[in-house]
PDB file of N, CA and C in Angstrom:
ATOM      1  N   UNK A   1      83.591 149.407 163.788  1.00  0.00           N
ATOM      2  CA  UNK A   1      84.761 149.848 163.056  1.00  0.00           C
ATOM      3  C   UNK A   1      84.600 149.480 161.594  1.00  0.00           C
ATOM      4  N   UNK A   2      85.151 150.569 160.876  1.00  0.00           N
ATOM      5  CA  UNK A   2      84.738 149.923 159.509  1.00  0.00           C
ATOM      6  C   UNK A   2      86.222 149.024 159.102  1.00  0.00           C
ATOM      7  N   UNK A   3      85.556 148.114 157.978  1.00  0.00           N
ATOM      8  CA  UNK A   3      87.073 147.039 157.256  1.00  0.00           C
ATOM      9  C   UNK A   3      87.830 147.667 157.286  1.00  0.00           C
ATOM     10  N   UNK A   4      87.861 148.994 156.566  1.00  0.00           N
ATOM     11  CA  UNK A   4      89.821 150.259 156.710  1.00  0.00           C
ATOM     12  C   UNK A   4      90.134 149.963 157.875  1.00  0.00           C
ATOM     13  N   UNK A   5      88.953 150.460 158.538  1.00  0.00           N
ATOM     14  CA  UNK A   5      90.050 150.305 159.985  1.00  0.00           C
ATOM     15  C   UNK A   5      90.328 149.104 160.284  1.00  0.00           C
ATOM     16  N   UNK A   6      89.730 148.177 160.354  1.00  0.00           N
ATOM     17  CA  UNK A   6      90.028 146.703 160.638  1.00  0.00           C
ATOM     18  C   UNK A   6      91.152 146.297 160.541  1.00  0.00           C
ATOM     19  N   UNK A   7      91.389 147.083 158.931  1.00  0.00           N
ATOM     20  CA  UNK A   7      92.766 146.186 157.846  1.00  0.00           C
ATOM     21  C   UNK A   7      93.987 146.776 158.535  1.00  0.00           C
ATOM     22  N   UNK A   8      93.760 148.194 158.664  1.00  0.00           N
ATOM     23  CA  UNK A   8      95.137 149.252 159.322  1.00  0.00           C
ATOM     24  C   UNK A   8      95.606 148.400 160.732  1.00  0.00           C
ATOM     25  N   UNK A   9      94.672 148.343 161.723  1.00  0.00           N
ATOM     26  CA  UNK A   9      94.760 147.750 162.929  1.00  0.00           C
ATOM     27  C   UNK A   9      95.673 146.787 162.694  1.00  0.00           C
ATOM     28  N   UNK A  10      95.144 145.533 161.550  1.00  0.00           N
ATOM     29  CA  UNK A  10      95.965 144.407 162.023  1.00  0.00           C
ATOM     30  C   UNK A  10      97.141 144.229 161.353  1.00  0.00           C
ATOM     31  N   UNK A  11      97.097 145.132 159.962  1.00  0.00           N
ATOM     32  CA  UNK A  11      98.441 145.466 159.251  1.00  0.00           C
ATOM     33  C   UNK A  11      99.658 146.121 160.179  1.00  0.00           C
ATOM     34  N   UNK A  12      99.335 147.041 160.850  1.00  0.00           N
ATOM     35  CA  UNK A  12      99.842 147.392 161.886  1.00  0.00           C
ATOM     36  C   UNK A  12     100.487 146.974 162.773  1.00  0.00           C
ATOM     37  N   UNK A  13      99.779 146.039 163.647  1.00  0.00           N
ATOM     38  CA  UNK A  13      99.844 145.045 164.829  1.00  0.00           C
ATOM     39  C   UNK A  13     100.726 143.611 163.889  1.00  0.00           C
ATOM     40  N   UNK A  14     100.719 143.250 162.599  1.00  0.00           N
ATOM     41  CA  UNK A  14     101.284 142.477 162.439  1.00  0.00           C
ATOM     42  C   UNK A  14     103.085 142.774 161.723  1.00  0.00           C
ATOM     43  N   UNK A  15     102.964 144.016 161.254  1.00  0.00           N
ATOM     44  CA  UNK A  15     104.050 144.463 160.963  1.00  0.00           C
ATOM     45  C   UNK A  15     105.141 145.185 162.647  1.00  0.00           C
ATOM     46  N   UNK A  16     104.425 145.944 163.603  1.00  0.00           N
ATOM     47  CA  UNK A  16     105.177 146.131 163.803  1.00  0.00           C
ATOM     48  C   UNK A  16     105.308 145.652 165.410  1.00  0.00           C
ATOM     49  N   UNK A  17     104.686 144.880 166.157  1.00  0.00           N
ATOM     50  CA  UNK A  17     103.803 144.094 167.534  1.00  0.00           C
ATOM     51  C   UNK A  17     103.561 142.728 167.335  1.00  0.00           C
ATOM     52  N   UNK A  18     104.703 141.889 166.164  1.00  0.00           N
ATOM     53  CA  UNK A  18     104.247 140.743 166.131  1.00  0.00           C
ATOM     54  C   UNK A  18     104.808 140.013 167.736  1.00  0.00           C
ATOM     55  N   UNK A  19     105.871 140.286 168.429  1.00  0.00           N
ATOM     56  CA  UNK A  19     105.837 139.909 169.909  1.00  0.00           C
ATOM     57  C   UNK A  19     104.489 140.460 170.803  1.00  0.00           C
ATOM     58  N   UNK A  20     103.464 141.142 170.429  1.00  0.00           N
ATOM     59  CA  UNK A  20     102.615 141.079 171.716  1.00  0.00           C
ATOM     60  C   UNK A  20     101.822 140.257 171.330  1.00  0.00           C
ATOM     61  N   UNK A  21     101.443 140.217 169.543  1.00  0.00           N
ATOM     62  CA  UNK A  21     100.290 139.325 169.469  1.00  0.00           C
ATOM     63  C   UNK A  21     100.697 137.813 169.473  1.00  0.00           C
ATOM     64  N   UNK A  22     102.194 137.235 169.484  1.00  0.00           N
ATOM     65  CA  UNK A  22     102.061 136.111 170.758  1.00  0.00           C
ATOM     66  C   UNK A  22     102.254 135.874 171.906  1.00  0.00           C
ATOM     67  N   UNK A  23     102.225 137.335 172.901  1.00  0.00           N
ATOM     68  CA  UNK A  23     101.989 137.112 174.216  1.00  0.00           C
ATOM     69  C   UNK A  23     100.351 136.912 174.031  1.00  0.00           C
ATOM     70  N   UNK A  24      99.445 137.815 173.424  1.00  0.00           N
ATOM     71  CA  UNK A  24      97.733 137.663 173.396  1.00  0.00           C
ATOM     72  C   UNK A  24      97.557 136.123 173.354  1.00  0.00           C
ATOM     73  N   UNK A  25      98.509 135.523 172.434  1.00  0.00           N
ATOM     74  CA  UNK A  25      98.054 133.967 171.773  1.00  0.00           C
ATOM     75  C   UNK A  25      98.326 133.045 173.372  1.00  0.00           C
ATOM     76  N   UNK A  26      99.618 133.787 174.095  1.00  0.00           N
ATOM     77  CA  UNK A  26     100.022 132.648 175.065  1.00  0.00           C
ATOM     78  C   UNK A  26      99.328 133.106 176.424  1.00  0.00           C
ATOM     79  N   UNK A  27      98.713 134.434 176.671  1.00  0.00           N
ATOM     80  CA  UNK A  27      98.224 134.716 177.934  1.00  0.00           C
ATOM     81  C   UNK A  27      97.077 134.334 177.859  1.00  0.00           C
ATOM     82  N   UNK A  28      95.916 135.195 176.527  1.00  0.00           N
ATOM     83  CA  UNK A  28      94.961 135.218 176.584  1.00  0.00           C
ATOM     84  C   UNK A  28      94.416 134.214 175.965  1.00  0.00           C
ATOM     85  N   UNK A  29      95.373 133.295 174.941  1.00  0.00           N
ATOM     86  CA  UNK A  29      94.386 132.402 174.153  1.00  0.00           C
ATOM     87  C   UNK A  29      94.917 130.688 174.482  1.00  0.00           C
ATOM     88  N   UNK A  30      95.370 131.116 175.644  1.00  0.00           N
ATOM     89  CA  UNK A  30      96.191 129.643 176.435  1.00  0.00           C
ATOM     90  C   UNK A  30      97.104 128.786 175.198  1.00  0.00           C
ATOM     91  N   UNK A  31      97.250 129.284 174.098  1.00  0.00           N
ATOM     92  CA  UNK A  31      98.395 128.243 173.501  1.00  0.00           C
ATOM     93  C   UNK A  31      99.531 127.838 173.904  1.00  0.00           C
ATOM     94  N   UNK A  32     100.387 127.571 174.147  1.00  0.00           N
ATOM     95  CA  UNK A  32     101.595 127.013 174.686  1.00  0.00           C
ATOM     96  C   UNK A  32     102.356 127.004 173.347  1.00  0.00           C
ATOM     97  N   UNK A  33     103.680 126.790 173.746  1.00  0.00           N
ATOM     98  CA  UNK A  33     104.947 127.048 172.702  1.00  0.00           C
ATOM     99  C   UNK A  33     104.781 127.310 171.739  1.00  0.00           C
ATOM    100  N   UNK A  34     104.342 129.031 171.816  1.00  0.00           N
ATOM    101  CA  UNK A  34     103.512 129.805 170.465  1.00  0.00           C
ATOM    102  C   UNK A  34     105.549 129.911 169.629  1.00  0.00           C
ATOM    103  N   UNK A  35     105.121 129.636 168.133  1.00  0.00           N
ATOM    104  CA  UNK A  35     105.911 129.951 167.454  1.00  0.00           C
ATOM    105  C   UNK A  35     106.227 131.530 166.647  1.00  0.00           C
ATOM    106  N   UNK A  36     104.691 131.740 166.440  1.00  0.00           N
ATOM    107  CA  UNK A  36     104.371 133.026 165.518  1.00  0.00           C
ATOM    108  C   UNK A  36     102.786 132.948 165.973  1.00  0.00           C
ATOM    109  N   UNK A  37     102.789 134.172 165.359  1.00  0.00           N
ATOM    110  CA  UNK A  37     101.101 134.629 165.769  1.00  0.00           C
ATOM    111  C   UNK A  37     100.725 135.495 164.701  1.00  0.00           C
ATOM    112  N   UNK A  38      99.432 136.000 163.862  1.00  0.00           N
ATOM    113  CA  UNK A  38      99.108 136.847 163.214  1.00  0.00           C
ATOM    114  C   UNK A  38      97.714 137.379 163.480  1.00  0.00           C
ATOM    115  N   UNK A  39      97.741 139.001 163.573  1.00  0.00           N
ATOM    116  CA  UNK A  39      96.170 139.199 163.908  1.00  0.00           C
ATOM    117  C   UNK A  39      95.885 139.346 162.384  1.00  0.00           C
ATOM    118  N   UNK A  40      94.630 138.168 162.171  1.00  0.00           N
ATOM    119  CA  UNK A  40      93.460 137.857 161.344  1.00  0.00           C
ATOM    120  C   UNK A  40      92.515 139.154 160.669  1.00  0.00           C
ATOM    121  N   UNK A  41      92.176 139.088 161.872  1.00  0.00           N
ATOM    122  CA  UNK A  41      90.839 139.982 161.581  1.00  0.00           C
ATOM    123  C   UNK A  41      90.301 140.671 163.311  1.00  0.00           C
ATOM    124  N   UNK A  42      89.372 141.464 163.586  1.00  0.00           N
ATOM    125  CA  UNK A  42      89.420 141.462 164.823  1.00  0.00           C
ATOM    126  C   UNK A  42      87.716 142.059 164.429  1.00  0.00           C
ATOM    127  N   UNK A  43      86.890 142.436 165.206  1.00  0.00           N
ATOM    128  CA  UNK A  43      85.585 143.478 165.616  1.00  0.00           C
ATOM    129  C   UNK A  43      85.494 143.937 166.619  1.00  0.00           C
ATOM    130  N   UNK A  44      84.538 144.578 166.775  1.00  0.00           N
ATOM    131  CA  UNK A  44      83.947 145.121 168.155  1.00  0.00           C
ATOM    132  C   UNK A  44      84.156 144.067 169.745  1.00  0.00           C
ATOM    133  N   UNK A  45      84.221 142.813 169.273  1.00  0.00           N
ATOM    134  CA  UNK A  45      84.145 141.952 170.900  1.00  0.00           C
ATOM    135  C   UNK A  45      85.410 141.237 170.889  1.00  0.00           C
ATOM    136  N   UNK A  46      86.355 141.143 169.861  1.00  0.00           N
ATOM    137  CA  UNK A  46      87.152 139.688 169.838  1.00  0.00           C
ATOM    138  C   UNK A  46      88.026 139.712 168.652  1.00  0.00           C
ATOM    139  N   UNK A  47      89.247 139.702 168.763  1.00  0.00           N
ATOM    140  CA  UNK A  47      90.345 139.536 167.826  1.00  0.00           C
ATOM    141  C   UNK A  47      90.243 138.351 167.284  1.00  0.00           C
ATOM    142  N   UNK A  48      90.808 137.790 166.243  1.00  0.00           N
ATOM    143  CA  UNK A  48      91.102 135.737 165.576  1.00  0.00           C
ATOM    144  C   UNK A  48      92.353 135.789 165.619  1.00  0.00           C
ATOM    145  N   UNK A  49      93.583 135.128 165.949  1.00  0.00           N
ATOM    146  CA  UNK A  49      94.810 134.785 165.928  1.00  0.00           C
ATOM    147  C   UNK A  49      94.942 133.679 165.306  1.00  0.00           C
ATOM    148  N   UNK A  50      95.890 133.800 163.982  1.00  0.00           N
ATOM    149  CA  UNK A  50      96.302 132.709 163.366  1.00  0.00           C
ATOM    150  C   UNK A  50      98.225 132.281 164.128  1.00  0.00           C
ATOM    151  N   UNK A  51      97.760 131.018 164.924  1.00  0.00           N
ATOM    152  CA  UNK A  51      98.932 130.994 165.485  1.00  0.00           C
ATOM    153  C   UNK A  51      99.284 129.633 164.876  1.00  0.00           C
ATOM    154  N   UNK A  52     100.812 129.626 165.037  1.00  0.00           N
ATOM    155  CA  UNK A  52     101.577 128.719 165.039  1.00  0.00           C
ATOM    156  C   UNK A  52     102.463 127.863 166.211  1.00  0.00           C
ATOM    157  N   UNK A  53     102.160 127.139 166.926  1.00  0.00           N
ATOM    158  CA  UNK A  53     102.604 126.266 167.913  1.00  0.00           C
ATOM    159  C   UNK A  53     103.432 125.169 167.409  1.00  0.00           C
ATOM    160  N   UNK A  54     104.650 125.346 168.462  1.00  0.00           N
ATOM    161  CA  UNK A  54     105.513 123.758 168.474  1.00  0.00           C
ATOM    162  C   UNK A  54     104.681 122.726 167.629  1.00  0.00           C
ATOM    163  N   UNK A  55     103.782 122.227 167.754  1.00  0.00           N
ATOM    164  CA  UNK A  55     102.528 121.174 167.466  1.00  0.00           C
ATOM    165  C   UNK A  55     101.658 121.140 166.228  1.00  0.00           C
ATOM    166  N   UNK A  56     101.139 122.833 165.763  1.00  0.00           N
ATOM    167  CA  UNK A  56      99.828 122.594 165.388  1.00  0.00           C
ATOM    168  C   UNK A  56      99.943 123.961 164.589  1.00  0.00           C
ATOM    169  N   UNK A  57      99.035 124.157 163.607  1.00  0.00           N
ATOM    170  CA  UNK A  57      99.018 125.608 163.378  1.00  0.00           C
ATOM    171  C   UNK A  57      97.059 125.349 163.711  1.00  0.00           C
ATOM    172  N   UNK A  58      96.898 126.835 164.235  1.00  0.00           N
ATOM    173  CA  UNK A  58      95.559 127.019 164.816  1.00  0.00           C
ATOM    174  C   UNK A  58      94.601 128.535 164.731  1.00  0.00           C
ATOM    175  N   UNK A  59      93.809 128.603 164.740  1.00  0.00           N
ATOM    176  CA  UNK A  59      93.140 129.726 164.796  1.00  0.00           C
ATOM    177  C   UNK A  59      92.139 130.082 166.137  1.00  0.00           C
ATOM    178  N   UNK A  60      92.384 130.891 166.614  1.00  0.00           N
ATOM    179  CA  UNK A  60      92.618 131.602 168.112  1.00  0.00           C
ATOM    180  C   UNK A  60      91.502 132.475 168.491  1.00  0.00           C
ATOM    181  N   UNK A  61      90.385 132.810 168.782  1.00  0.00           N
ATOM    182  CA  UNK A  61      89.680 134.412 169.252  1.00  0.00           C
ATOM    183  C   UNK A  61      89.719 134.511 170.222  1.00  0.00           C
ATOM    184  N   UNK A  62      90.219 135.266 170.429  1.00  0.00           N
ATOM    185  CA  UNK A  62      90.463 136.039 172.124  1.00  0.00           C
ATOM    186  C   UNK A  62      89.745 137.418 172.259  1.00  0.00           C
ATOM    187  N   UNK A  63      88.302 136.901 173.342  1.00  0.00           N
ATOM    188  CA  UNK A  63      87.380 138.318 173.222  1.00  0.00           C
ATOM    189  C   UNK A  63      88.157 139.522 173.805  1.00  0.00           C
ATOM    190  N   UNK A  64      87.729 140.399 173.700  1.00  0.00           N
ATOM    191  CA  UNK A  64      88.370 141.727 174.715  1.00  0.00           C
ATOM    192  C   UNK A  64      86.768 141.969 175.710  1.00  0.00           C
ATOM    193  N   UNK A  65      87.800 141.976 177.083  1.00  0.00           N
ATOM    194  CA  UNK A  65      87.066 142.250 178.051  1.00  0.00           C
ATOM    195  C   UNK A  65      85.415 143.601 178.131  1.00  0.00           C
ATOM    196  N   UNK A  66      85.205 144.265 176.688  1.00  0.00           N
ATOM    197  CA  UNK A  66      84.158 145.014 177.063  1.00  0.00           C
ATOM    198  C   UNK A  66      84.215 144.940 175.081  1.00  0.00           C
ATOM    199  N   UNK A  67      82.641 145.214 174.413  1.00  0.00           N
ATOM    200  CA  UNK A  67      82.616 145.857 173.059  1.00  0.00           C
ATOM    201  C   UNK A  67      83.379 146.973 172.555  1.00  0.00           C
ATOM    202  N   UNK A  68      84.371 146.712 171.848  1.00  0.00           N
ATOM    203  CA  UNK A  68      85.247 148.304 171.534  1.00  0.00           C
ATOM    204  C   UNK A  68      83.949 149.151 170.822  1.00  0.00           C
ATOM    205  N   UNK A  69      84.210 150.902 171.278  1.00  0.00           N
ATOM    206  CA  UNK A  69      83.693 151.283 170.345  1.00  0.00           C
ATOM    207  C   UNK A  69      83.714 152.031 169.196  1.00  0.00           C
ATOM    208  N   UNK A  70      85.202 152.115 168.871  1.00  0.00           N
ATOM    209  CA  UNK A  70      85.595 152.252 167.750  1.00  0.00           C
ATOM    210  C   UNK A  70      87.606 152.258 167.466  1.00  0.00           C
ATOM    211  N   UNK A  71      87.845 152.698 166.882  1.00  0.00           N
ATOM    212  CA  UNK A  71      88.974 152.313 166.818  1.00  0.00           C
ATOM    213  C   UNK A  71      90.331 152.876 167.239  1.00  0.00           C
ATOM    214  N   UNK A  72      89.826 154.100 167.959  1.00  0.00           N
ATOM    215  CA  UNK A  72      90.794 154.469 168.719  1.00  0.00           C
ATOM    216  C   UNK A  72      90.550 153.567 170.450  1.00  0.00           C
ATOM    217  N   UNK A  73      89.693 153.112 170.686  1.00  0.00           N
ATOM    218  CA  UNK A  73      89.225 152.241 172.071  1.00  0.00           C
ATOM    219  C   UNK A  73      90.021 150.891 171.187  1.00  0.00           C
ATOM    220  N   UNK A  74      89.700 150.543 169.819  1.00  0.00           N
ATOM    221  CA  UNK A  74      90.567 149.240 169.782  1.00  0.00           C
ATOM    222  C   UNK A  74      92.184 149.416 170.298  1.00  0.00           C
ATOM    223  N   UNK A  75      92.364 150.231 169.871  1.00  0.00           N
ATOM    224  CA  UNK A  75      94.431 150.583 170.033  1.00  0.00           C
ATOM    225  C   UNK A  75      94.416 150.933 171.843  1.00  0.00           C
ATOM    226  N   UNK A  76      93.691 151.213 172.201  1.00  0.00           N
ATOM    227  CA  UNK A  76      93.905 151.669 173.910  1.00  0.00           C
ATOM    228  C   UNK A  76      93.719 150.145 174.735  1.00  0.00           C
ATOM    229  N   UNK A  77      93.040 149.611 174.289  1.00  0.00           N
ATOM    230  CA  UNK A  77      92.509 148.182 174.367  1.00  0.00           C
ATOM    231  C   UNK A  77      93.542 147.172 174.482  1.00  0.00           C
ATOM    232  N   UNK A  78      94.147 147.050 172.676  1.00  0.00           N
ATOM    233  CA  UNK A  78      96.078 146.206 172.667  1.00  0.00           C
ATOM    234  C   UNK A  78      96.525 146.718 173.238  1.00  0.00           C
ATOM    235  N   UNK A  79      96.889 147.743 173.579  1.00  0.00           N
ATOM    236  CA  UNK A  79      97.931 148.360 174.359  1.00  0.00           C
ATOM    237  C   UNK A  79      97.783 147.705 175.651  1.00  0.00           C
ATOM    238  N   UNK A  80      96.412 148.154 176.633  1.00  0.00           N
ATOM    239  CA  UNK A  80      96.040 147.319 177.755  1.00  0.00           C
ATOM    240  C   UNK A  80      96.705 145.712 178.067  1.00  0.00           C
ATOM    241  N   UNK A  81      96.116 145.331 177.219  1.00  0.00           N
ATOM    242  CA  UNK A  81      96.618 143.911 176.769  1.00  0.00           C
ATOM    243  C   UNK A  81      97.906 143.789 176.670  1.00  0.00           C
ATOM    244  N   UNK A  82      98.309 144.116 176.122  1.00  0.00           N
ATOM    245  CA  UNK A  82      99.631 144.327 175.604  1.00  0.00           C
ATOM    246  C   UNK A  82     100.631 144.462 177.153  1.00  0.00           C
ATOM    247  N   UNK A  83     100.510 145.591 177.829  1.00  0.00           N
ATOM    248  CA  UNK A  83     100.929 145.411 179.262  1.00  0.00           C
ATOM    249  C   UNK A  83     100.723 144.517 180.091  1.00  0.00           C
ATOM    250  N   UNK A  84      99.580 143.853 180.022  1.00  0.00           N
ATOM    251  CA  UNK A  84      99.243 142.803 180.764  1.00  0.00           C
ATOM    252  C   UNK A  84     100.012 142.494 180.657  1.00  0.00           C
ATOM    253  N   UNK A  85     100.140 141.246 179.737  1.00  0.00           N
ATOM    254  CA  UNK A  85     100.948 139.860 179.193  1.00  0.00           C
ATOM    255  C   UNK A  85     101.858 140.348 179.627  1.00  0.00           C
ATOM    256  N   UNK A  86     102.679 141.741 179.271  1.00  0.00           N
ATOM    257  CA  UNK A  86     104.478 141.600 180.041  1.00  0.00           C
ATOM    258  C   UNK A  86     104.103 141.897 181.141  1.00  0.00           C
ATOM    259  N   UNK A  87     103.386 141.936 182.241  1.00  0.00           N
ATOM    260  CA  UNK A  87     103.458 142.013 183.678  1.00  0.00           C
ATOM    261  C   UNK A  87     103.357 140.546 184.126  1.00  0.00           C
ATOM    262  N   UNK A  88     102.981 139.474 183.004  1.00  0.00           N
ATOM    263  CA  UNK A  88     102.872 137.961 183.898  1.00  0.00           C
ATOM    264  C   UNK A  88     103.979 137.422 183.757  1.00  0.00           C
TER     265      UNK A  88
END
């Protein structure tokens, strides 16, 4: 994916999905009493979450289960994710 897309993705995901990306922080990246969450940066294997916990502020990568291969597979991908976490 190129940086545009990178930047759109997480501009995106942080403006308007800031509740899934701290379900990602609390399902997938085991934090506990996530306060806030921000997607960082992400690539082809693995998002970075800058989270904020009760405790600690921390930085997070949570791989995705296969190499995206481009950036419409990234958005089908959160979304995936994204359902998860509200099914647990």
């Amino acid at each position: 994916m190129s940086p545009e897309a990178v930047a759109a993705i997480c501009a995106h995901m942080n403006d308007d999905h800031a509740d899934s990306i701290a379900h990602y922080a609390r399902i997938f990246g085991g934090c506990r009493d996530v306060v806030s969450a921000r997607m960082d940066t992400m690539d082809a294997d693995s998002m970075t979450l800058a989270v904020v916990t009760a405790d600690a502020r921390e930085t997070v990568r949570i791989p995705f289960d296969h190499r995206l291969r481009d950036a419409d597979d990234a958005r089908d991908t959160l979304i995936a994710m994204a359902r998860r976490t509200h099914a647990t």
